[in-house]
Protein backbone atom coordinates (compact mmCIF):
# COMPACT_ATOMS: atom_id res chain seq x y z
CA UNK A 1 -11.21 30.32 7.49
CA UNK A 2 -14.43 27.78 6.71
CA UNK A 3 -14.17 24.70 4.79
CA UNK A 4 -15.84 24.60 1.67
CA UNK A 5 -19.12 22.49 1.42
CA UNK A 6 -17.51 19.18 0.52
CA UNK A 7 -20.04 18.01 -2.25
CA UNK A 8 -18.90 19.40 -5.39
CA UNK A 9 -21.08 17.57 -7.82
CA UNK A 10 -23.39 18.46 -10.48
CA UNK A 11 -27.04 18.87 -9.46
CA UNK A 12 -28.50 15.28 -9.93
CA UNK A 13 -25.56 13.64 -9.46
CA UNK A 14 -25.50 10.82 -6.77
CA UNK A 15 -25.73 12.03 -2.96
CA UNK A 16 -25.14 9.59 0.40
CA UNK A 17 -24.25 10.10 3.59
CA UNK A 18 -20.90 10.60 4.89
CA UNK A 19 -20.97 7.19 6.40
CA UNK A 20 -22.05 5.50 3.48
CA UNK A 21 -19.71 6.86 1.48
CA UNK A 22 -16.96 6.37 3.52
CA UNK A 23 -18.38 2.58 3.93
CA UNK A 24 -18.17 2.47 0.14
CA UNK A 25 -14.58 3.33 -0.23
CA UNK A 26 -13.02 1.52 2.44
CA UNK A 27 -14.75 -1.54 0.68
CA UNK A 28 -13.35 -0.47 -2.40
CA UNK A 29 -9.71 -0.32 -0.47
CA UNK A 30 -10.56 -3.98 0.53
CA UNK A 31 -11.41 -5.29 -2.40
CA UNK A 32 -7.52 -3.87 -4.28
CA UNK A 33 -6.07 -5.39 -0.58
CA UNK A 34 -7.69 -8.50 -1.37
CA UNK A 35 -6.44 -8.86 -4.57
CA UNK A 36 -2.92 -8.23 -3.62
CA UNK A 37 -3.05 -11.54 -1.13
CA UNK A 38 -5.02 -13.15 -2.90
CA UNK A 39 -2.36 -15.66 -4.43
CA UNK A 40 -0.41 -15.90 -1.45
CA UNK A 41 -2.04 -19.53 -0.53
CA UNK A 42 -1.45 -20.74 -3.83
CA UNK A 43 2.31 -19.59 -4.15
CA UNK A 44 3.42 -23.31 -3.97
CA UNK A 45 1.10 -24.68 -6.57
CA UNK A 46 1.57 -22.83 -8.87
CA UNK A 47 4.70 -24.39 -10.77
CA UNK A 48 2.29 -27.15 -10.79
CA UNK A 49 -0.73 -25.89 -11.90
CA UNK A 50 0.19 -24.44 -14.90
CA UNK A 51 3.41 -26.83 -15.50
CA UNK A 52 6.24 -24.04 -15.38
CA UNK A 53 9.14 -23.45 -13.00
CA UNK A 54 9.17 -21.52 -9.42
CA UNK A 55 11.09 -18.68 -11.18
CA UNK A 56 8.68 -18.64 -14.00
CA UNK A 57 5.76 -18.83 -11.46
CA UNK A 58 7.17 -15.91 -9.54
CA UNK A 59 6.32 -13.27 -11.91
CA UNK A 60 2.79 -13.91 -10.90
CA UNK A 61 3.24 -11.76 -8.19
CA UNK A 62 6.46 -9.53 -9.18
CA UNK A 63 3.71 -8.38 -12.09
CA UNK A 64 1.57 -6.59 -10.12
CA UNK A 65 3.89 -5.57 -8.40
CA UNK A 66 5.48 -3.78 -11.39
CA UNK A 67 1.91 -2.34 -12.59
CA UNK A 68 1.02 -1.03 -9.34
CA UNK A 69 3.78 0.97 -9.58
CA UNK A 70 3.81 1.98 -12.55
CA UNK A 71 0.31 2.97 -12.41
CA UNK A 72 -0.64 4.45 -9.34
CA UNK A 73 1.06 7.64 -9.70
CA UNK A 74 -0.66 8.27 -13.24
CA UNK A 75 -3.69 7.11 -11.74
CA UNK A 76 -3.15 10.14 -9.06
CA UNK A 77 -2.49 12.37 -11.76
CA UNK A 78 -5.52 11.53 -14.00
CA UNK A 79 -7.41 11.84 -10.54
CA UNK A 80 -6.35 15.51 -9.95
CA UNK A 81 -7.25 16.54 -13.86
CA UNK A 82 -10.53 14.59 -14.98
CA UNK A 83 -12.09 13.70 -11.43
CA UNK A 84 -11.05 11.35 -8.41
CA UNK A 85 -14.22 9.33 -8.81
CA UNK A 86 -13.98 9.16 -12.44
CA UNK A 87 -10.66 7.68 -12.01
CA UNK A 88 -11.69 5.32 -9.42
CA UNK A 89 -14.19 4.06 -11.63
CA UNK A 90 -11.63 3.19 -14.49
CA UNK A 91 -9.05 1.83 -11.86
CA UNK A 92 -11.63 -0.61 -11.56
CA UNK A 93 -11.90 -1.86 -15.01
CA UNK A 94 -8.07 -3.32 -15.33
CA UNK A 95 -9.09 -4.66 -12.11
CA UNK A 96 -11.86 -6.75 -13.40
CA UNK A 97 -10.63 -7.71 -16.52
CA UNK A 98 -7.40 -8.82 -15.04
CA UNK A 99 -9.38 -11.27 -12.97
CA UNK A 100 -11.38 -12.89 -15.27
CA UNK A 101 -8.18 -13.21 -17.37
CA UNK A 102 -6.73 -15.07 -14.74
CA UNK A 103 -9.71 -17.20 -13.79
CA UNK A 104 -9.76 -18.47 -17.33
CA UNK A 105 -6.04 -18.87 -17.44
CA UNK A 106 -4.39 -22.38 -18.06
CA UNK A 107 -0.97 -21.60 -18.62
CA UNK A 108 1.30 -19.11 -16.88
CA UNK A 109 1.39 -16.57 -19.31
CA UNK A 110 -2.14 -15.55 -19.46
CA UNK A 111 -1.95 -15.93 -15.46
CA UNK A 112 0.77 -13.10 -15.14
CA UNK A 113 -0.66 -10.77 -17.79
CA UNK A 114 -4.05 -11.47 -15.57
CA UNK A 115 -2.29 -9.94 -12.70
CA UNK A 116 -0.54 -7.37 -14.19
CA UNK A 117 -3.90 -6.14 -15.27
CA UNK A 118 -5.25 -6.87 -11.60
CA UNK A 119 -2.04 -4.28 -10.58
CA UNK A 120 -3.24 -1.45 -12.88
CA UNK A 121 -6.32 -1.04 -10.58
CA UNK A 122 -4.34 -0.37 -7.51
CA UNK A 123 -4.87 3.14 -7.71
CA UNK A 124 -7.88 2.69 -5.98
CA UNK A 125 -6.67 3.26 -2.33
CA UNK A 126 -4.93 6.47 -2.90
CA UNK A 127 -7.55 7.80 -5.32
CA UNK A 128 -10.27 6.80 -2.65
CA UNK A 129 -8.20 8.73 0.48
CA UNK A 130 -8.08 12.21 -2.04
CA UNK A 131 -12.11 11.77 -3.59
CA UNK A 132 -12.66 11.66 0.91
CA UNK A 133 -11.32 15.74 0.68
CA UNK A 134 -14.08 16.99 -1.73
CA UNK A 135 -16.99 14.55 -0.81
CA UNK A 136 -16.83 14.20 3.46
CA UNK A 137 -17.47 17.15 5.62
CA UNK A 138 -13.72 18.54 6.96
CA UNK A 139 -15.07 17.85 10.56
CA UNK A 140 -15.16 14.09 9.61
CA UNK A 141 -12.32 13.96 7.09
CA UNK A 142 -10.04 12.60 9.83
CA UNK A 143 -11.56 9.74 10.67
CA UNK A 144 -12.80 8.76 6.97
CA UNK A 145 -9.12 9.27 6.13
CA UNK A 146 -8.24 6.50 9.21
CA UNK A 147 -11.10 4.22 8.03
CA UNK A 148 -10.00 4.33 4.31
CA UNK A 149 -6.19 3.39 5.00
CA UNK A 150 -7.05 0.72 7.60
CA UNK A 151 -9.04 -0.96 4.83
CA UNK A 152 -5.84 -2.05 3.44
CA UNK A 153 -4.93 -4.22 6.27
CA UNK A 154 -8.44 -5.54 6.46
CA UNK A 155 -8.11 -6.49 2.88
CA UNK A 156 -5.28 -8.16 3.22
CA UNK A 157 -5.53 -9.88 6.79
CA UNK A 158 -8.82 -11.66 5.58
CA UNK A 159 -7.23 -12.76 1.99
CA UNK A 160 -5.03 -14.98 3.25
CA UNK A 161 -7.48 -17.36 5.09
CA UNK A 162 -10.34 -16.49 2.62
CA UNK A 163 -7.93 -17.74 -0.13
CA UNK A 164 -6.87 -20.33 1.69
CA UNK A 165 -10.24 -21.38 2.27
CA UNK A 166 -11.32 -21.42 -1.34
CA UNK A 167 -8.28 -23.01 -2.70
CA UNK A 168 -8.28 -25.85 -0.27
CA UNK A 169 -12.26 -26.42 -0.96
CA UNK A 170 -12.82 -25.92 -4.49
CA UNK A 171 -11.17 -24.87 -7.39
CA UNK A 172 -8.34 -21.86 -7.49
CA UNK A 173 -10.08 -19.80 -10.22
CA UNK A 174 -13.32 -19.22 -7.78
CA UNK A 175 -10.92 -16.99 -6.19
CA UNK A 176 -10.41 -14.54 -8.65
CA UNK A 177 -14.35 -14.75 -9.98
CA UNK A 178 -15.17 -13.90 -6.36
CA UNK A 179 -12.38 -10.93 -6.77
CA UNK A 180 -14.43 -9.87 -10.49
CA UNK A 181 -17.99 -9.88 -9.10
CA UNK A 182 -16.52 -8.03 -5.69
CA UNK A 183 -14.90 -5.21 -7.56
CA UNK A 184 -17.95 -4.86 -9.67
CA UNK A 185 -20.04 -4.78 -6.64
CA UNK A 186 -17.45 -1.69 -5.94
CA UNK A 187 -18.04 0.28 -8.96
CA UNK A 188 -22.36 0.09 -8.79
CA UNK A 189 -21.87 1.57 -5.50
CA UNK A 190 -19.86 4.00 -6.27
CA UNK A 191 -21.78 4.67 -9.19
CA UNK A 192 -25.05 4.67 -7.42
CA UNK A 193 -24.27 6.60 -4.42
CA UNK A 194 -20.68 8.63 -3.87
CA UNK A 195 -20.75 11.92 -5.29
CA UNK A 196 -18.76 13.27 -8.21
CA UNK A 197 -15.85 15.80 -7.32
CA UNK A 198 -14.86 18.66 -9.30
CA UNK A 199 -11.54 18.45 -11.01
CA UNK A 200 -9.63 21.58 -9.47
CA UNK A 201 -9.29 24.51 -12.10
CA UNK A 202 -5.19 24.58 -11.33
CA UNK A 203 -4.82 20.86 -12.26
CA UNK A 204 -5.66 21.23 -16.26
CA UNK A 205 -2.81 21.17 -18.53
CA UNK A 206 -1.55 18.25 -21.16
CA UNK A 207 -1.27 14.68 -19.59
CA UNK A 208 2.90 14.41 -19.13
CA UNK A 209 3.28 11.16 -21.02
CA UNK A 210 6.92 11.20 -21.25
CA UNK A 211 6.95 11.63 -17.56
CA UNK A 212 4.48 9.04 -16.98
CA UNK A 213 6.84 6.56 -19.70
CA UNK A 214 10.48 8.19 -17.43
CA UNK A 215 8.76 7.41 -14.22
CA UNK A 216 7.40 3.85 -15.48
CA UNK A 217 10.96 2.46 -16.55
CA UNK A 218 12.80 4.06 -13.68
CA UNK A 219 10.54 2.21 -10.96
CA UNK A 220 10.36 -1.24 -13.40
CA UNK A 221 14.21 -1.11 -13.09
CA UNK A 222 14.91 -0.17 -9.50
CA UNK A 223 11.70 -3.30 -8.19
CA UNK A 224 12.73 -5.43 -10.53
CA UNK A 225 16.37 -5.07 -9.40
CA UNK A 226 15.17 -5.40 -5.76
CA UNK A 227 12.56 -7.79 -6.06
CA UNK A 228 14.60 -10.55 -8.62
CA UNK A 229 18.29 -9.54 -6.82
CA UNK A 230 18.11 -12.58 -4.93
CA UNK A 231 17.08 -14.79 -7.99
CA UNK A 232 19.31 -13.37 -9.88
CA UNK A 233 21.84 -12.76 -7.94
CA UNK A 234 22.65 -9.69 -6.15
CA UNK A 235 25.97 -8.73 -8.24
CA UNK A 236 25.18 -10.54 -11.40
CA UNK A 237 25.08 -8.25 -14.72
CA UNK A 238 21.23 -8.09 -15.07
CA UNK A 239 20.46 -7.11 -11.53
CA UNK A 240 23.41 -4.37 -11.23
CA UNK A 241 22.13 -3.06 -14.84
CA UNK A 242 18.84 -2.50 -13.78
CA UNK A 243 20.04 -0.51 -10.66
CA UNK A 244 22.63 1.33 -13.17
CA UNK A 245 19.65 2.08 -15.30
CA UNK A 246 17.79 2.82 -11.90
CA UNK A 247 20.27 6.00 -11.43
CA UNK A 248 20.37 7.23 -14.49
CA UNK A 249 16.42 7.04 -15.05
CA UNK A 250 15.48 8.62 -11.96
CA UNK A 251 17.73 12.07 -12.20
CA UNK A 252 16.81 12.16 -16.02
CA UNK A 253 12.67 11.86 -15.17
CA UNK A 254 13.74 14.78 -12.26
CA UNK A 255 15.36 17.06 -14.21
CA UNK A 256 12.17 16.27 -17.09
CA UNK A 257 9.74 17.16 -14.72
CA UNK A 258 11.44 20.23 -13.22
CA UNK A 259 11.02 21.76 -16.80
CA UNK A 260 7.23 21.28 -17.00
CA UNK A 261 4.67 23.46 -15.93
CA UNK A 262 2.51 20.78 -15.76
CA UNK A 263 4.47 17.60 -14.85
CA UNK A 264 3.04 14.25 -13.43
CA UNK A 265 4.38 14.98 -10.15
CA UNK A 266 5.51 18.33 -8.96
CA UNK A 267 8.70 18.22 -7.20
CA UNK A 268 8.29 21.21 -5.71
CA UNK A 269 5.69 20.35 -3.68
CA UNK A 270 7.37 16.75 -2.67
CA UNK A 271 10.48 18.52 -1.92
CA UNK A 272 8.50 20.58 0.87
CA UNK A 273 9.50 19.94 4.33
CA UNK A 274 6.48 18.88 5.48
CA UNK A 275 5.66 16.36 2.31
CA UNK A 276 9.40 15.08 1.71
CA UNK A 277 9.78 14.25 5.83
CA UNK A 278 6.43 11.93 5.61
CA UNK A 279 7.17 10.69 2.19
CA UNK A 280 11.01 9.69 3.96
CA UNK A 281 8.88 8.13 6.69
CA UNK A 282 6.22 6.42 4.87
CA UNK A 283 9.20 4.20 2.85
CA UNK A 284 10.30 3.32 6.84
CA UNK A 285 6.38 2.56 7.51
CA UNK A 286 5.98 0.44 4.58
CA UNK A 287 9.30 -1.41 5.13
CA UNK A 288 8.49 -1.93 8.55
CA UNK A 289 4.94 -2.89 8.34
CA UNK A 290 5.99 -5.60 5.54
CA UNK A 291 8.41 -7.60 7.72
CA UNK A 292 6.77 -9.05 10.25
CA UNK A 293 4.12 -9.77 7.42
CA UNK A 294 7.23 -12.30 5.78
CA UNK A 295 8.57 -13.72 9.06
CA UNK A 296 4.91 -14.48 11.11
CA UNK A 297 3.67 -16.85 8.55
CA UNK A 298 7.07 -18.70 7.91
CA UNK A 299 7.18 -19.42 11.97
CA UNK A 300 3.13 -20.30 12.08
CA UNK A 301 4.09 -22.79 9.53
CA UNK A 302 7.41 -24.29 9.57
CA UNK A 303 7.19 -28.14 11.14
CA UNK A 304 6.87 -27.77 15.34
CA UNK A 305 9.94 -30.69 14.87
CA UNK A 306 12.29 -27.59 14.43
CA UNK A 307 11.99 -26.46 17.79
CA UNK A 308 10.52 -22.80 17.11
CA UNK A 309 8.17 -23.70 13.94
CA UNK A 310 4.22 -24.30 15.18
CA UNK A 311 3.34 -26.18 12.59
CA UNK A 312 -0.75 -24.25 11.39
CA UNK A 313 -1.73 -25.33 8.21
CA UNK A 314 -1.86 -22.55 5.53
CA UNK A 315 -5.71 -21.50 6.63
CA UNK A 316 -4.55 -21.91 10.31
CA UNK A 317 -2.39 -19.37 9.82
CA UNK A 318 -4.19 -16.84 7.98
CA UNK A 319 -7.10 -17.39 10.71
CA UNK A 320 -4.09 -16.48 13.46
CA UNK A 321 -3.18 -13.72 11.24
CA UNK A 322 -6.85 -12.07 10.54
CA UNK A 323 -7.35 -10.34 13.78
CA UNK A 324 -3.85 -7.88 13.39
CA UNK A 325 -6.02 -6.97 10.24
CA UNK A 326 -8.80 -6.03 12.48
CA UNK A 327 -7.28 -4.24 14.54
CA UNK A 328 -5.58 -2.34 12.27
CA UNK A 329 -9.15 -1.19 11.45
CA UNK A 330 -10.28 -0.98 15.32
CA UNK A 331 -7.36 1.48 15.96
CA UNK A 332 -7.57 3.82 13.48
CA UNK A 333 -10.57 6.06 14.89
CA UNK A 334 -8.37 6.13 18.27
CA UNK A 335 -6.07 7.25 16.00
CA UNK A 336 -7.97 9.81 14.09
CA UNK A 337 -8.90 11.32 17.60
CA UNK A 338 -5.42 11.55 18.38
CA UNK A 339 -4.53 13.13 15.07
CA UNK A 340 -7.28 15.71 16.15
CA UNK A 341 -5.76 16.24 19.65
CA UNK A 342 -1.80 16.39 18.66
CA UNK A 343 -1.99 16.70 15.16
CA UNK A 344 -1.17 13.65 12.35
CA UNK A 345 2.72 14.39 13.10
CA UNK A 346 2.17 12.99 16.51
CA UNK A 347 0.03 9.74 15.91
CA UNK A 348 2.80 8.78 13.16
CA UNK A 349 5.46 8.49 15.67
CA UNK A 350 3.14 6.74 18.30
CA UNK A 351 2.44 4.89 15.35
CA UNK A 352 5.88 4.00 14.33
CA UNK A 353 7.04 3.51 18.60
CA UNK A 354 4.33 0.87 18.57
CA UNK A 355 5.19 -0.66 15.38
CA UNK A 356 8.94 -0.84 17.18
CA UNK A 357 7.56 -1.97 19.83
CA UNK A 358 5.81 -4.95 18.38
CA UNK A 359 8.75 -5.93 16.98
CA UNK A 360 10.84 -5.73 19.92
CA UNK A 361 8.36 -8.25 21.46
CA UNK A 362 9.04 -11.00 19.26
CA UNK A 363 12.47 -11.23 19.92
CA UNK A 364 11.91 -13.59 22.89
CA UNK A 365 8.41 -14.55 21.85
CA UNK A 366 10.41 -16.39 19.05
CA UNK A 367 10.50 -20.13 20.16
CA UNK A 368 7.79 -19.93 23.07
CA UNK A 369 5.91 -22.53 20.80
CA UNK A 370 2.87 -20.72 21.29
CA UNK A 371 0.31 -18.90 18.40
CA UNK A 372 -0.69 -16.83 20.93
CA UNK A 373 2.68 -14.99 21.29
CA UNK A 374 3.13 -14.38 17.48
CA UNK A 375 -1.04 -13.05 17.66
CA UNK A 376 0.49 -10.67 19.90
CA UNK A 377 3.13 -9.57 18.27
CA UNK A 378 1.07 -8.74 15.29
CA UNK A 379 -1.92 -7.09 17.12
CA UNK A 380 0.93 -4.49 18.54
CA UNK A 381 2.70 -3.58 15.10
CA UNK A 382 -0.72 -3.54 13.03
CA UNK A 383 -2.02 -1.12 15.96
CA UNK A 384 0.96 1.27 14.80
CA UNK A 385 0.45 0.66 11.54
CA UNK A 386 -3.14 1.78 12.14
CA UNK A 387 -2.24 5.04 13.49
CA UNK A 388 0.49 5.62 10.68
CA UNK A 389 -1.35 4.92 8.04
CA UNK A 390 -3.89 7.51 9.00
CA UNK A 391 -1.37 9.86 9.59
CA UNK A 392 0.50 10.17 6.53
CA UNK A 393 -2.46 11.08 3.75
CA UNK A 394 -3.57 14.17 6.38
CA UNK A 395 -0.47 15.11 6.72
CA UNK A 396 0.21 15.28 2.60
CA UNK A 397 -3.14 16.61 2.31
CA UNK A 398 -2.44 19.27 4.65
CA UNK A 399 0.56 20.17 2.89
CA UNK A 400 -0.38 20.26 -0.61
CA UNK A 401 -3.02 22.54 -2.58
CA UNK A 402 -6.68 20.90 -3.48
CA UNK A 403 -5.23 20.14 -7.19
CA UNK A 404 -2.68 18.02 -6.11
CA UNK A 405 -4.05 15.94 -4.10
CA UNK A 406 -4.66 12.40 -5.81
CA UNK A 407 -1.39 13.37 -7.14
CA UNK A 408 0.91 13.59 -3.86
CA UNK A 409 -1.61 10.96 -2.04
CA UNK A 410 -0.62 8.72 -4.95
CA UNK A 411 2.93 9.19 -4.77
CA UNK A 412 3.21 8.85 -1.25
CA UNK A 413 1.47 4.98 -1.60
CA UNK A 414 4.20 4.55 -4.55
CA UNK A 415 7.05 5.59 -1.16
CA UNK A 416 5.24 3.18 1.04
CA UNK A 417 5.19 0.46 -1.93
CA UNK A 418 8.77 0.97 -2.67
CA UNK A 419 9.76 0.12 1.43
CA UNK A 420 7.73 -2.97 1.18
CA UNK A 421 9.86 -3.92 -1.74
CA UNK A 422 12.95 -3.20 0.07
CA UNK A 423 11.63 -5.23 3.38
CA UNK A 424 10.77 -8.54 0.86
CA UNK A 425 14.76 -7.85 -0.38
CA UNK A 426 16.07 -6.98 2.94
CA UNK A 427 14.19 -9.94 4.95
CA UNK A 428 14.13 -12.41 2.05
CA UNK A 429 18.45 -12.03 2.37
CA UNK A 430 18.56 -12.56 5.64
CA UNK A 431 16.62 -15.43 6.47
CA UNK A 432 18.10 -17.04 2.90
CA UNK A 433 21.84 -16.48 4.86
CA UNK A 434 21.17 -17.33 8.36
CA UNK A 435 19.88 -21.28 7.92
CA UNK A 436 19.58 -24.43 9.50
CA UNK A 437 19.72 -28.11 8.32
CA UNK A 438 16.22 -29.67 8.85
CA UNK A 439 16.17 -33.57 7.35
CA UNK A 440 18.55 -32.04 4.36
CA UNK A 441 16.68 -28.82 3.76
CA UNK A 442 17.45 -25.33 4.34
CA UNK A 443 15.33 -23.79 6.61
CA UNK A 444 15.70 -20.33 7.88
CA UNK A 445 16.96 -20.14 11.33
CA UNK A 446 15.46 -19.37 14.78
CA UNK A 447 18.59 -16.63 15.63
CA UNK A 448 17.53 -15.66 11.45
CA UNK A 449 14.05 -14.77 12.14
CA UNK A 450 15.10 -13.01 15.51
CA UNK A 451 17.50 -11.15 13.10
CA UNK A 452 14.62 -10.06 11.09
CA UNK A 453 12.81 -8.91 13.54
CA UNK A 454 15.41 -6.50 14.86
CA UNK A 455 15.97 -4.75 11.75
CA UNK A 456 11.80 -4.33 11.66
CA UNK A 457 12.35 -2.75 15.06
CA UNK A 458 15.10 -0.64 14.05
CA UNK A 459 13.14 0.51 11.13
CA UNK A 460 10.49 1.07 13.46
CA UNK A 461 12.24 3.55 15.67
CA UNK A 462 13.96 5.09 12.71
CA UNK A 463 10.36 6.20 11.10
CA UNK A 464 9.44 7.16 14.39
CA UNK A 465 12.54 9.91 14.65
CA UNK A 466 11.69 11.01 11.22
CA UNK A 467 7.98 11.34 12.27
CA UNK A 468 9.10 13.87 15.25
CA UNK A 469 11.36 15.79 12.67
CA UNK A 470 8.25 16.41 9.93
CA UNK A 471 7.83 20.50 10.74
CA UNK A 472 4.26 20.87 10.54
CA UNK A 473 2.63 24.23 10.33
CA UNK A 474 0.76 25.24 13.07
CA UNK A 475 -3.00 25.47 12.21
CA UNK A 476 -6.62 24.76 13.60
CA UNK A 477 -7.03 21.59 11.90
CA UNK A 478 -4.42 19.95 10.03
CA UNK A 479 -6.21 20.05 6.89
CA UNK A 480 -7.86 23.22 6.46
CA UNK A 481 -5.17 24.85 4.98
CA UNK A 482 -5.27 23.37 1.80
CA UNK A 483 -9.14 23.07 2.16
CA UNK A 484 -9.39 26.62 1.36
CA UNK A 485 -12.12 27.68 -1.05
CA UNK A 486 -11.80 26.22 -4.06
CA UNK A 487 -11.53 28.76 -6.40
CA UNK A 488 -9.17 30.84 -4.47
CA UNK A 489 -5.76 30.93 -6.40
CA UNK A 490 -3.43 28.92 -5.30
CA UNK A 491 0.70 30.16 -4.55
CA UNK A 492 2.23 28.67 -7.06
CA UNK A 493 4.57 25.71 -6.66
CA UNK A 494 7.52 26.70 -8.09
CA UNK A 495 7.35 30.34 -5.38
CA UNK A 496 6.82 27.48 -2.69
């Protein structure tokens, strides 16, 4: 069976080459990666800049945190029913709004609803990865699909020194003007020159708004239970309420959208073999691909007096952390090819081995008192992650039917969102336990960090067995199936 043409739009509508197209989106993915990092340099100012207290300052980035989650999965759904790009195009708008709210900010309020806007546009990724199934030839869908997930690691390998650049130079709020003008940039181009899609016939129906509401205060309660456990403490009444609520949230929204014939997410086709295995593996990926992220920049920075610490400035180390983004982005094509060879299934597990692998490095890296082992370290893992994060959207794409697709791509960035939360928990308790006394202060330990990097390596292996498990049907390419012709009718999900 052929492909379908991949241009779907409306005669007069906004033509490019594949290239261009591609180059458009992946700068779009950069742009929401940016944003993410984007306050990482100015995490210990902030109390002082807007004269309020760590905690308070916190929420600066739990918020969009919170909104991304909340949002990207309705984002995904909107996609599937009113059109990938137009959805895109309105991702963007929270996106800039949020930061010019937060470049005009002066007090921390303003500043956190700023970002929670800022997380309401991180739909953009997934949404970009689906709009790449209607718009790109199928011969060069694999590679786009690399290209597009690899600009997350871009994005956020070249915040941290970018930010850290601005912030030391001039004044914090060019940061998030640079972030306004950027994501407008985003939205002419994609106006100008990617293609509209054509919302697929078997994804109209009523908007699921209670699901949407469900789904928003199940994932609010679980993150914010995770993320704020450690604040809070991890058995104190707020944080064991919100996982309480948590479990009784997350059956209720199931069993809500099991009786909906058109529900925000279709469990059916998440409880699939195929798309349940890589959603399981993508919370391993994202946990595992987080870790080193927390434990790299600590031991860049910490003072070269504690015998393991190499004392980089803050744009030091985001310069000696840049080039894992890179080659994120350098290793996805050779990853694409492989997925073309051996099938996405394959290149996630070499994916996750190498992630494993990186970590397995650092154990007695740790303490060399060299950059250069660390660079290492991080140019092995974000090699893996390169691969897996190429992997998973084919292999959900190949797995679910043409009017699903923002829809499961979405979700299955909300499973890789939801390890990264678990890594900042899981890491964040572990180097707060395992200390040493430096002049007085508490600084996480050298046997701490090696700690940390063990349970990223064990992660690691364990995405890496669940890769090899995923039972992928045996086809041609691994995304023609549910490239079929358009209006073909589709089985439907609940005879799945």
């Amino acid at each position: 069976m052929e492909s379908p043409p991949p241009a779907t739009a409306s005669p007069g509508a906004p033509t490019a080459h594949p290239g261009s197209i591609v180059g458009i989106l992946a700068f779009a993915g950069i742009v929401a990666a940016l944003t993410q990092t984007l306050v990482v340099p100015l995490i210990a100012q902030l109390p002082t800049l807007f004269d309020t207290s760590a905690s308070n300052a916190s929420w600066v980035i739990t918020a969009t945190l919170l909104a991304a989650a909340v949002s990207t999965p309705v984002a995904g759904r909107l996609g599937d029913m009113y059109g990938k790009r137009r959805m895109l195009l309105v991702s963007l708008v929270p996106l800039i709004l949020g930061s010019v709210v937060c470049a005009l900010s002066s007090s921390v309020i303003p500043m956190i609803a700023g970002r929670g806007l800022q997380g309401l546009g991180m739909g953009v990724v997934p949404l970009g990865i689906s709009l790449l199934r209607d718009v790109v030839p199928a011969q060069k869908l694999g590679p786009s699909i690399a290209i597009m997930s690899a600009s997350m690691g871009v994005g956020g390998a070249l915040g941290l020194p970018f930010a850290a650049a601005i912030a030391e130079n001039t004044s914090w709020r060019v940061l998030f003007w640079v972030v306004a003008v950027l994501a407008l940039a985003v939205g002419a181009l994609i106006l100008a020159l990617v293609p509209a899609d054509r919302p697929a016939t078997a994804a109209a129906g009523r908007f699921d708004l209670p699901g949407a509401i469900g789904l928003g205060a199940a994932l609010i309660a679980l993150l914010l239970a995770v993320s704020k456990g450690a604040d809070w403490g991890w058995g104190s009444t707020t944080t064991l309420t919100l996982f309480a609520a948590a479990l009784i949230l997350l059956p209720t929204w199931g069993w809500w959208e099991l009786r909906l014939s058109d529900p925000l997410v279709d469990l059916r086709v998440t409880a699939r073999p195929q798309v349940l295995m890589t959603n399981t593996a993508s919370v391993l990926v994202g946990f595992a691909m987080y870790a080193q992220s927390l434990v790299v920049p600590q031991l860049l920075q910490l003072p070269e007096a504690t015998g393991y610490g190499l004392g980089r400035s803050m744009l030091a180390m985001g310069l000696w952390m840049a080039p894992a983004g890179l080659m994120m982005m350098a290793m996805s094509p050779v990853g694409a090819k492989l997925s073309a060879a051996k099938g996405p299934k394959v290149t996630l597990a070499v994916g996750s081995l190498l992630i494993a692998a990186g970590y397995g490095l650092s154990v007695p890296l740790i303490g060399s008192g060299s950059p250069w082992s660390l660079l290492i370290v991080t140019l092995v893992c974000n090699s893996g992650v390169g691969f897996a994060y190429g992997a998973m959207p084919a292999l959900i794409m190949s797995a679910v039917p043409p009017s699903e697709t923002a829809s499961a791509n979405s979700f299955n960035a909300l499973m890789r969102s939801i390890g990264t939360s678990f890594a900042a928990a899981v890491i964040g308790v572990v180097l707060a336990r395992m200390t040493t006394d430096f002049g007085g202060i508490p600084l996480a330990s050298e046997n701490g960090f090696r700690v940390a990097m063990l349970i990223g390596c064990g992660v690691g292996l364990a995405a890496a067995v669940v890769a090899a498990l995923i039972p992928v049907r045996t086809t041609k390419t691994p995304l023609q199936p549910a490239a079929a012709a358009p209006d073909a009718p589709q089985p439907s999900p609940a005879k799945a």
